[in-house]
Protein backbone atom coordinates (compact mmCIF):
# COMPACT_ATOMS: atom_id res chain seq x y z
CA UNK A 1 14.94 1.47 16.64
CA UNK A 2 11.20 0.87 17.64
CA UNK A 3 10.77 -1.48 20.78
CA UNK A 4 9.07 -4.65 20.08
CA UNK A 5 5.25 -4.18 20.71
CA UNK A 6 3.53 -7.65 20.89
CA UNK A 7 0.02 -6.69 19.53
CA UNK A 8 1.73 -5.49 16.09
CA UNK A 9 3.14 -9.19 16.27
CA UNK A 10 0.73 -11.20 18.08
CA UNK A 11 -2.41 -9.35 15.45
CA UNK A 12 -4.95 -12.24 15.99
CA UNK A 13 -8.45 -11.02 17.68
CA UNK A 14 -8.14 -13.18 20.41
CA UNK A 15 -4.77 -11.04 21.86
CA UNK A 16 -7.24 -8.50 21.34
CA UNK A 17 -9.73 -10.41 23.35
CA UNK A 18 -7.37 -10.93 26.10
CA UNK A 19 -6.36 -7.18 26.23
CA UNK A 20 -10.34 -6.20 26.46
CA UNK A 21 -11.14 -8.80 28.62
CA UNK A 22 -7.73 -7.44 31.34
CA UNK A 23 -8.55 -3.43 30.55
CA UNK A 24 -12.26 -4.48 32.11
CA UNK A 25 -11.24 -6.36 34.65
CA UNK A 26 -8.84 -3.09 35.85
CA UNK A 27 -12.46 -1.66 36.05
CA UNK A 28 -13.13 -3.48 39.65
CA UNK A 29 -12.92 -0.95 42.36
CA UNK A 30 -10.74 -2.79 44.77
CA UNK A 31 -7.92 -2.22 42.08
CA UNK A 32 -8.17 1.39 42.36
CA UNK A 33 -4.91 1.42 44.89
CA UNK A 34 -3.00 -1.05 42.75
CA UNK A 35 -2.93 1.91 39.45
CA UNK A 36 -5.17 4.51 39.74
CA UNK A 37 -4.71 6.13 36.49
CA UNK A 38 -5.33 2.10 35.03
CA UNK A 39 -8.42 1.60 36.93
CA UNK A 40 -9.83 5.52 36.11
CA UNK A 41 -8.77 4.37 32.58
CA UNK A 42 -10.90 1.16 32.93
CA UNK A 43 -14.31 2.27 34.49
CA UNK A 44 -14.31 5.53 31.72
CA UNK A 45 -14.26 2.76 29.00
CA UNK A 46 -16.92 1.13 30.71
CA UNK A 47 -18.77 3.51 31.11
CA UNK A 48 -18.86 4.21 27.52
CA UNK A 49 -19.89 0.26 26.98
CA UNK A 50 -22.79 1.27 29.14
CA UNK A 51 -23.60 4.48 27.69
CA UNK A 52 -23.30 6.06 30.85
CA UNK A 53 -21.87 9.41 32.53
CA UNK A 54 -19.21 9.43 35.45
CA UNK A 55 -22.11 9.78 38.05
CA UNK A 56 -22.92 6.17 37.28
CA UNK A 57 -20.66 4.49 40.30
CA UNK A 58 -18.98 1.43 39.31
CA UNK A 59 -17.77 -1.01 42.37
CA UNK A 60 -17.49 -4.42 40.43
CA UNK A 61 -16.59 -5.86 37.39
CA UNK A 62 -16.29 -9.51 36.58
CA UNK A 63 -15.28 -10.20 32.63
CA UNK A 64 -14.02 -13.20 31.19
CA UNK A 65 -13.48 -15.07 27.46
CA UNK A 66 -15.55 -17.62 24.82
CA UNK A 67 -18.21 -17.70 26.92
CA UNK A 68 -21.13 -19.70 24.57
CA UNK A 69 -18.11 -18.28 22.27
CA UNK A 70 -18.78 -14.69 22.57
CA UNK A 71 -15.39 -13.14 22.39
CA UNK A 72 -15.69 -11.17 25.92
CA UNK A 73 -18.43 -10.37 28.42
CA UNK A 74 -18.72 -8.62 31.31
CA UNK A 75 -20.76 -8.21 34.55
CA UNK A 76 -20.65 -4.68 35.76
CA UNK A 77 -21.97 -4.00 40.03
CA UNK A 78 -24.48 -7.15 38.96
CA UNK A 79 -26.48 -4.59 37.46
CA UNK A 80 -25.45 -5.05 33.85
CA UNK A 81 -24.23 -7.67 31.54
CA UNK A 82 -22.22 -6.41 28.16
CA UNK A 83 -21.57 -8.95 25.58
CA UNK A 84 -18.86 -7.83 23.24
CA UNK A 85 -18.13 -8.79 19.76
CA UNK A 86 -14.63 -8.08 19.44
CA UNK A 87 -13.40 -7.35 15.20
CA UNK A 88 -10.01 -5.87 14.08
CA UNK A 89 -10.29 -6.66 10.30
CA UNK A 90 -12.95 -9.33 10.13
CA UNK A 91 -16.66 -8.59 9.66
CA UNK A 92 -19.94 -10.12 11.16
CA UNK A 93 -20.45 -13.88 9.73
CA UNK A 94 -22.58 -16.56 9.82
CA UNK A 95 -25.69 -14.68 12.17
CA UNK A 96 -23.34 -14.86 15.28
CA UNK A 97 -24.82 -11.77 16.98
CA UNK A 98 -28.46 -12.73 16.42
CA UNK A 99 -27.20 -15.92 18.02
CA UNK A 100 -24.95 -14.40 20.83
CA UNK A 101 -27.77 -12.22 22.12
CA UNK A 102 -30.44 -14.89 21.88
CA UNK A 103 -27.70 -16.61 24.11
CA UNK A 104 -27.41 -13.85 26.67
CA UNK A 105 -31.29 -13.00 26.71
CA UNK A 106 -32.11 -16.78 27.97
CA UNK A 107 -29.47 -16.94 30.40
CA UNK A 108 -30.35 -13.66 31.89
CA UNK A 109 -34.27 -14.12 31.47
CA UNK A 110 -34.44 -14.57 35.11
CA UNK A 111 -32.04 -12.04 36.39
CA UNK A 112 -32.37 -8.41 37.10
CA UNK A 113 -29.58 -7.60 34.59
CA UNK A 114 -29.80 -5.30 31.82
CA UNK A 115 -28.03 -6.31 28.81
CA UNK A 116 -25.74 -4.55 26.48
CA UNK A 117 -24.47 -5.90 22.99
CA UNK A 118 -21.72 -3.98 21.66
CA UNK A 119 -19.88 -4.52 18.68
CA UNK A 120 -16.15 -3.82 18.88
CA UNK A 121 -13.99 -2.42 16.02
CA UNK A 122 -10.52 -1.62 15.97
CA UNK A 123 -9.91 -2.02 12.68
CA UNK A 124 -11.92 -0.06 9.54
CA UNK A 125 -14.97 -1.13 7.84
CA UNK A 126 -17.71 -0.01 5.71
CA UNK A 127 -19.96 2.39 6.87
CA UNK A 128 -22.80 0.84 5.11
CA UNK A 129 -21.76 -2.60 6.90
CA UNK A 130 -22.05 -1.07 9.69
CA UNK A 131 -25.32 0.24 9.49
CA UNK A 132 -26.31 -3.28 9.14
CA UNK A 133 -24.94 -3.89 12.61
CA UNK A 134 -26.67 -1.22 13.94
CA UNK A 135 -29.93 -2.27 12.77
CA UNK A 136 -29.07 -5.77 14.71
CA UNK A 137 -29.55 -3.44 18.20
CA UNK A 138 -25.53 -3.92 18.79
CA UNK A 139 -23.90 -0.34 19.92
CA UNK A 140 -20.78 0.02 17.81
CA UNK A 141 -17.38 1.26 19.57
CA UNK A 142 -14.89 2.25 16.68
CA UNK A 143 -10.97 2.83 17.03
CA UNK A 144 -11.32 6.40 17.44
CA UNK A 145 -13.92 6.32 20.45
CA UNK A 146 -11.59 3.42 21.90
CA UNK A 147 -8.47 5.74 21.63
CA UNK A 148 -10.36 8.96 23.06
CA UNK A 149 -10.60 6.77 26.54
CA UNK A 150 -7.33 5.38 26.13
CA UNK A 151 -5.28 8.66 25.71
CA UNK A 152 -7.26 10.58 28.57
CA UNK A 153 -4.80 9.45 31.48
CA UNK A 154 -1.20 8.65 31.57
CA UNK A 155 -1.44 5.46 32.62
CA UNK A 156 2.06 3.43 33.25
CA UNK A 157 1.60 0.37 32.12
CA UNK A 158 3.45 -1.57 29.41
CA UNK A 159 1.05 -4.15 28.10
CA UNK A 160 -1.59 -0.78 27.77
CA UNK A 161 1.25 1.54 26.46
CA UNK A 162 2.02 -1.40 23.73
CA UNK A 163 -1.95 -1.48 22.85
CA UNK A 164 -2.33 2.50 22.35
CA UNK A 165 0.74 2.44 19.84
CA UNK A 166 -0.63 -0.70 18.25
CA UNK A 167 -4.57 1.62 17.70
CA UNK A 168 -2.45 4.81 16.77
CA UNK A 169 -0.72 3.09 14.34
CA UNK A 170 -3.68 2.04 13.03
CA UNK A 171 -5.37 5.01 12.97
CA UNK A 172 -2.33 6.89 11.15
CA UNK A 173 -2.02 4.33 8.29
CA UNK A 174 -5.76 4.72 8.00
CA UNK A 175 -5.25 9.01 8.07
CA UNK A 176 -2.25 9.16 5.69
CA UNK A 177 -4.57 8.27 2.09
CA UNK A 178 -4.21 12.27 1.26
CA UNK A 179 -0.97 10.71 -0.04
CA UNK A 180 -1.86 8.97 -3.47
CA UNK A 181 1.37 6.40 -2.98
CA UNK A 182 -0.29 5.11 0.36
CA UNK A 183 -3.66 4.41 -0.95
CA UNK A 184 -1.91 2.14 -3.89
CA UNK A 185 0.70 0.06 -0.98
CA UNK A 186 -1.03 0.42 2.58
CA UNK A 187 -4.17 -1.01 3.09
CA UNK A 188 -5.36 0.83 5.82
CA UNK A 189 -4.70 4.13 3.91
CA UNK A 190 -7.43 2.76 1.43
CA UNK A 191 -9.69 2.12 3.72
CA UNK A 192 -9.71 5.04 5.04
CA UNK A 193 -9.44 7.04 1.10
CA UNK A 194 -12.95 4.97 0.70
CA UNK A 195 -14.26 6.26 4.05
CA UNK A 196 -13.46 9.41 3.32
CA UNK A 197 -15.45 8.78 -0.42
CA UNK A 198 -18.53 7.27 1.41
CA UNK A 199 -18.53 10.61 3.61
CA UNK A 200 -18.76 12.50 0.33
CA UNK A 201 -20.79 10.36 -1.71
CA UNK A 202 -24.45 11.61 -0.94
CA UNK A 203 -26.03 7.94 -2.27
CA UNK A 204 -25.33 4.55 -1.04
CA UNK A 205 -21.83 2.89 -1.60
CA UNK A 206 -20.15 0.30 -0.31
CA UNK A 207 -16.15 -1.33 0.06
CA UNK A 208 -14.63 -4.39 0.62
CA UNK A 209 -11.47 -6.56 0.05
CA UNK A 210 -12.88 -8.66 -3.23
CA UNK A 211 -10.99 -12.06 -3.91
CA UNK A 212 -10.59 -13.25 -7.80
CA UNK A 213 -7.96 -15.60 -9.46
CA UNK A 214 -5.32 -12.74 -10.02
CA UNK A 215 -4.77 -12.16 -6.38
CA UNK A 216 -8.07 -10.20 -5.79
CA UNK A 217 -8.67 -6.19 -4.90
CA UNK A 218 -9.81 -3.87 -2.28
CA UNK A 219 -12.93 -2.17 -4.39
CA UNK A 220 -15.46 0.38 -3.66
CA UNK A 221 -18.89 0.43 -5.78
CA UNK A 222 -22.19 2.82 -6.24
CA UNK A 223 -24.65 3.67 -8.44
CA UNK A 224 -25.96 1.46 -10.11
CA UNK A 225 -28.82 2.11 -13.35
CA UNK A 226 -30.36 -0.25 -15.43
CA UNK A 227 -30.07 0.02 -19.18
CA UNK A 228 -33.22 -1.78 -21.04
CA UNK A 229 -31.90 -4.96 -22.71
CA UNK A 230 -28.37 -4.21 -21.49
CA UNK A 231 -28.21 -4.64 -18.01
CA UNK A 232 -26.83 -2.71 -15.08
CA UNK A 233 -24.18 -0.29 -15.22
CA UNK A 234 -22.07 0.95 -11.90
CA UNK A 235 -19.21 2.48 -10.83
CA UNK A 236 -16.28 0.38 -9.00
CA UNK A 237 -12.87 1.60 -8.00
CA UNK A 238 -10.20 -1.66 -8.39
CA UNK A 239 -6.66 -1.66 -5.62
CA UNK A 240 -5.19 -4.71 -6.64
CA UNK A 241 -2.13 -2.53 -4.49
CA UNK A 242 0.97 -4.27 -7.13
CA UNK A 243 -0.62 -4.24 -10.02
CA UNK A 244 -2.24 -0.59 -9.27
CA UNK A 245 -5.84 1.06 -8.93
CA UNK A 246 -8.62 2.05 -11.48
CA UNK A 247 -11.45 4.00 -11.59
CA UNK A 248 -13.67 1.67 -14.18
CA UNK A 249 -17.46 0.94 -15.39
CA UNK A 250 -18.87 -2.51 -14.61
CA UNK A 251 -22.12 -4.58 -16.37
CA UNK A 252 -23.87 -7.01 -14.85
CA UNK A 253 -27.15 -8.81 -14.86
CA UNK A 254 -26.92 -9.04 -18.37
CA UNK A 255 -26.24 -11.45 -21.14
CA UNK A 256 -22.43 -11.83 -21.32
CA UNK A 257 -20.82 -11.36 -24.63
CA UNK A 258 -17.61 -9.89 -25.49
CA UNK A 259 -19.14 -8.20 -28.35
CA UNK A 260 -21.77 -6.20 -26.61
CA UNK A 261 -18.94 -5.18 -24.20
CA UNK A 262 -17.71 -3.67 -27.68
CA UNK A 263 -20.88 -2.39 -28.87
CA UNK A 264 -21.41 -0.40 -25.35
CA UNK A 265 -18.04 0.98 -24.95
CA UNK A 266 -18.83 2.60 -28.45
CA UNK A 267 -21.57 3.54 -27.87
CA UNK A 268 -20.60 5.11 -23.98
CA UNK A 269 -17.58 6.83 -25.09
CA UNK A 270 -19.16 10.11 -27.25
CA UNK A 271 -21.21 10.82 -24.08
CA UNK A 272 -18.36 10.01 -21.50
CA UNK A 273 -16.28 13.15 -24.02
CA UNK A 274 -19.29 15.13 -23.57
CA UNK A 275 -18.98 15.51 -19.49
CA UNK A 276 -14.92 15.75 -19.80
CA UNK A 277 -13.98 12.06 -19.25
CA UNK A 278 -12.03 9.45 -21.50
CA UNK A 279 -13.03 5.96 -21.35
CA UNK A 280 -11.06 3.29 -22.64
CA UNK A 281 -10.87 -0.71 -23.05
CA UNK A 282 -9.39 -3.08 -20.61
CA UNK A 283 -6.24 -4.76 -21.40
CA UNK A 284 -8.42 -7.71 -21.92
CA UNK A 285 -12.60 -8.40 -22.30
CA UNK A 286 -13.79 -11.45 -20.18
CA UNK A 287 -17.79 -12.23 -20.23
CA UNK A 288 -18.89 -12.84 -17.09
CA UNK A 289 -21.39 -12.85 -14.92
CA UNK A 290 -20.46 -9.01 -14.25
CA UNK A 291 -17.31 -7.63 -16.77
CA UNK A 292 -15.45 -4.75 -16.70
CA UNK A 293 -16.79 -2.18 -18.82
CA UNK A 294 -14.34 0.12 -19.94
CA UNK A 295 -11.61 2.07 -17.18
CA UNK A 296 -11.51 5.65 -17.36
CA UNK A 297 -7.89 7.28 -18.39
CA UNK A 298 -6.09 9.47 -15.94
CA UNK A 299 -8.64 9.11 -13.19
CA UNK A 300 -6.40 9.82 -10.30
CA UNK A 301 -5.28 13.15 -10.25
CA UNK A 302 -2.42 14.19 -7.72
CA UNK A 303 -0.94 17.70 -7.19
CA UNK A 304 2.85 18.43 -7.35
CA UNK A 305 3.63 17.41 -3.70
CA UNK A 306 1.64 13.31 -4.33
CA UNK A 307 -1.62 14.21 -2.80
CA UNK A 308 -4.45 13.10 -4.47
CA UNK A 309 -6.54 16.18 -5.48
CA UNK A 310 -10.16 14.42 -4.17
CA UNK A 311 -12.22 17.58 -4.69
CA UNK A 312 -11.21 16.94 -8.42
CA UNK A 313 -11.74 13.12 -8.00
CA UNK A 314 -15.15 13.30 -6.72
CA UNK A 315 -16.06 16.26 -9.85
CA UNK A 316 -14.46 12.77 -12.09
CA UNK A 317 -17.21 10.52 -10.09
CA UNK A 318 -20.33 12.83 -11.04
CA UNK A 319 -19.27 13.36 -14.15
CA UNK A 320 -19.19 9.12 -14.42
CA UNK A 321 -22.23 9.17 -12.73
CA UNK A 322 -23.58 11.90 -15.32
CA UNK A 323 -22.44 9.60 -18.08
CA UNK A 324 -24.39 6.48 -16.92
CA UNK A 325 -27.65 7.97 -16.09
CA UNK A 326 -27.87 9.91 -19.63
CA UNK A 327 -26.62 6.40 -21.13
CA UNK A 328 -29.50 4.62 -19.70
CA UNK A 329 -31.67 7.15 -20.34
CA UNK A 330 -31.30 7.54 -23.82
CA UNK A 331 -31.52 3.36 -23.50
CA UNK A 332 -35.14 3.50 -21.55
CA UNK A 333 -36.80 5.98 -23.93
CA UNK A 334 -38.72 4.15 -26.35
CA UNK A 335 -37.26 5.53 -30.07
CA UNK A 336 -34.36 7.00 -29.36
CA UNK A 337 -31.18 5.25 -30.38
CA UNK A 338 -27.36 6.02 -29.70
């Protein structure tokens, strides 16, 4: 039987917080007798905070909680202040790290700190979310940076010991999508099949938990191409987890109408043959301001042992992507018809 571990129970970010916040303050030298592999532990996850090498000396650390309601901060040998956005599935809302580091930068105005935003992630999210971040001059520290500090030392400690298993398990959810049956009932294993896709995809995509009246989905989207007097056509893969996943076409910025949903399917589906794929209808047309297309048959393909085959799944995305540019092409060029 596996021990109780009170991060997989207590999964809020603020017992996240609170382990940060005590791993940093382990960082302060006069711990160093207390547990020496916990302090060495400490000041090398600092020092990746900082950005620094192990020549940069740390004697002090101060770090607290909600201060101005940043999650954690710390003061490092009152040389450096770190702010620290702490996530584990959430994502950045309502301009709070503009705000946080216009918070920091007047406090400190007058002081000889230099100040470090970092944004925290234990969890998984988009890369192109996180490029967003980036752009916002935050440093980001991901799970598997995290865990390369954590596992470096054998540190005895419980509440540290029950953190690591809480990130590895994490981090092996998130590793086991080559399995097609954990991509369609663990969430972090399709998370991490659509980071793997956005690794592969050589265009801009994008992934996100989507909520809707039928319980909502985990979907990915790309590539989007306008059709004249259609609208936009783009790829978007559906995990509603119970009720399955699909690989399916989407419209939007058009003029909803079931019967041009109709009309396009027809005319899609003699091109979609051409590059080796079969689209079909949804189990039901809705109108809206963006509608489900059509959902291509057999889409997932998965080898005798239940991997997914994704060399063959990404050949399955060009040739989709094949299929909508010619559509739209043959759409945009004055005189030619379907």
């Amino acid at each position: 039987m596996r021990k109780p571990n009170i991060f997989r129970i207590a999964t809020k970010e603020l017992s996240q917080d609170g382990f940060f916040t005590w791993l940093l303050q382990w960082g302060d030298d006069k711990l160093n007798h207390v547990n020496p592999e916990l302090n060495k532990t400490a000041k090398e996850f600092i020092l990746l905070l900082l950005n620094q090498d192990d020549k940069f000396q740390i004697s002090q650390v101060k770090a607290g909680r909600q201060w101005n309601n940043i999650d954690i901060w710390a003061e490092v040998n009152d040389e450096y202040f770190i702010v620290i956005e702490d996530k584990t599935n959430t994502k950045e809302h309502s301009k709070q790290l503009d705000r946080y580091k216009e918070i920091a930068s007047k406090h400190y105005k007058d002081k000889p700190h230099k100040l470090i935003f970092i944004y925290l992630k234990t969890g998984n999210e988009s890369k192109s979310s996180l490029e967003k971040i980036a752009k916002k001059e935050y440093t980001i520290i991901d799970r598997n940076s995290i865990l390369k500090v954590l596992t470096r030392h054998d540190v005895k400690n419980e509440i540290f010991q029950d953190f690591l298993d809480y990130l590895n398990h994490i981090e092996t959810q998130t590793k086991s999508f080559s399995y097609f049956n954990n991509i369609v009932t663990k969430w972090s294993a399709c998370e991490g099949f659509y980071s793997e896709l956005q690794e592969r995809i050589y265009e801009w995509t994008d992934w996100d938990y989507v909520p809707n009246q039928t319980g909502g989905f985990l979907g990915f989207w790309y590539h989007w191409n306008k059709a004249n007097e259609i609208g936009e056509i783009y790829i978007q893969i559906e995990n509603s987890f119970e009720r399955g996943i699909k690989l399916v076409l989407k419209i939007g910025n058009w003029k909803p109408s079931t019967e041009m949903l109709y009309k396009i399917l027809k005319e899609f589906k003699s091109i979609a043959n051409n590059n080796g794929i079969e689209l079909i209808k949804p189990d039901k047309y809705r109108a809206g301001a963006t509608s489900t297309l059509s959902v291509v048959k057999n889409a997932f393909p998965v080898d005798d042992d239940g991997k997914i085959e994704i060399d063959k799944f990404i050949k399955t995305l060009n040739s989709l992507e094949k299929t909508i540019d010619q559509y739209c092409e043959i759409k945009n060029t004055a005189g030619n018809k379907l």
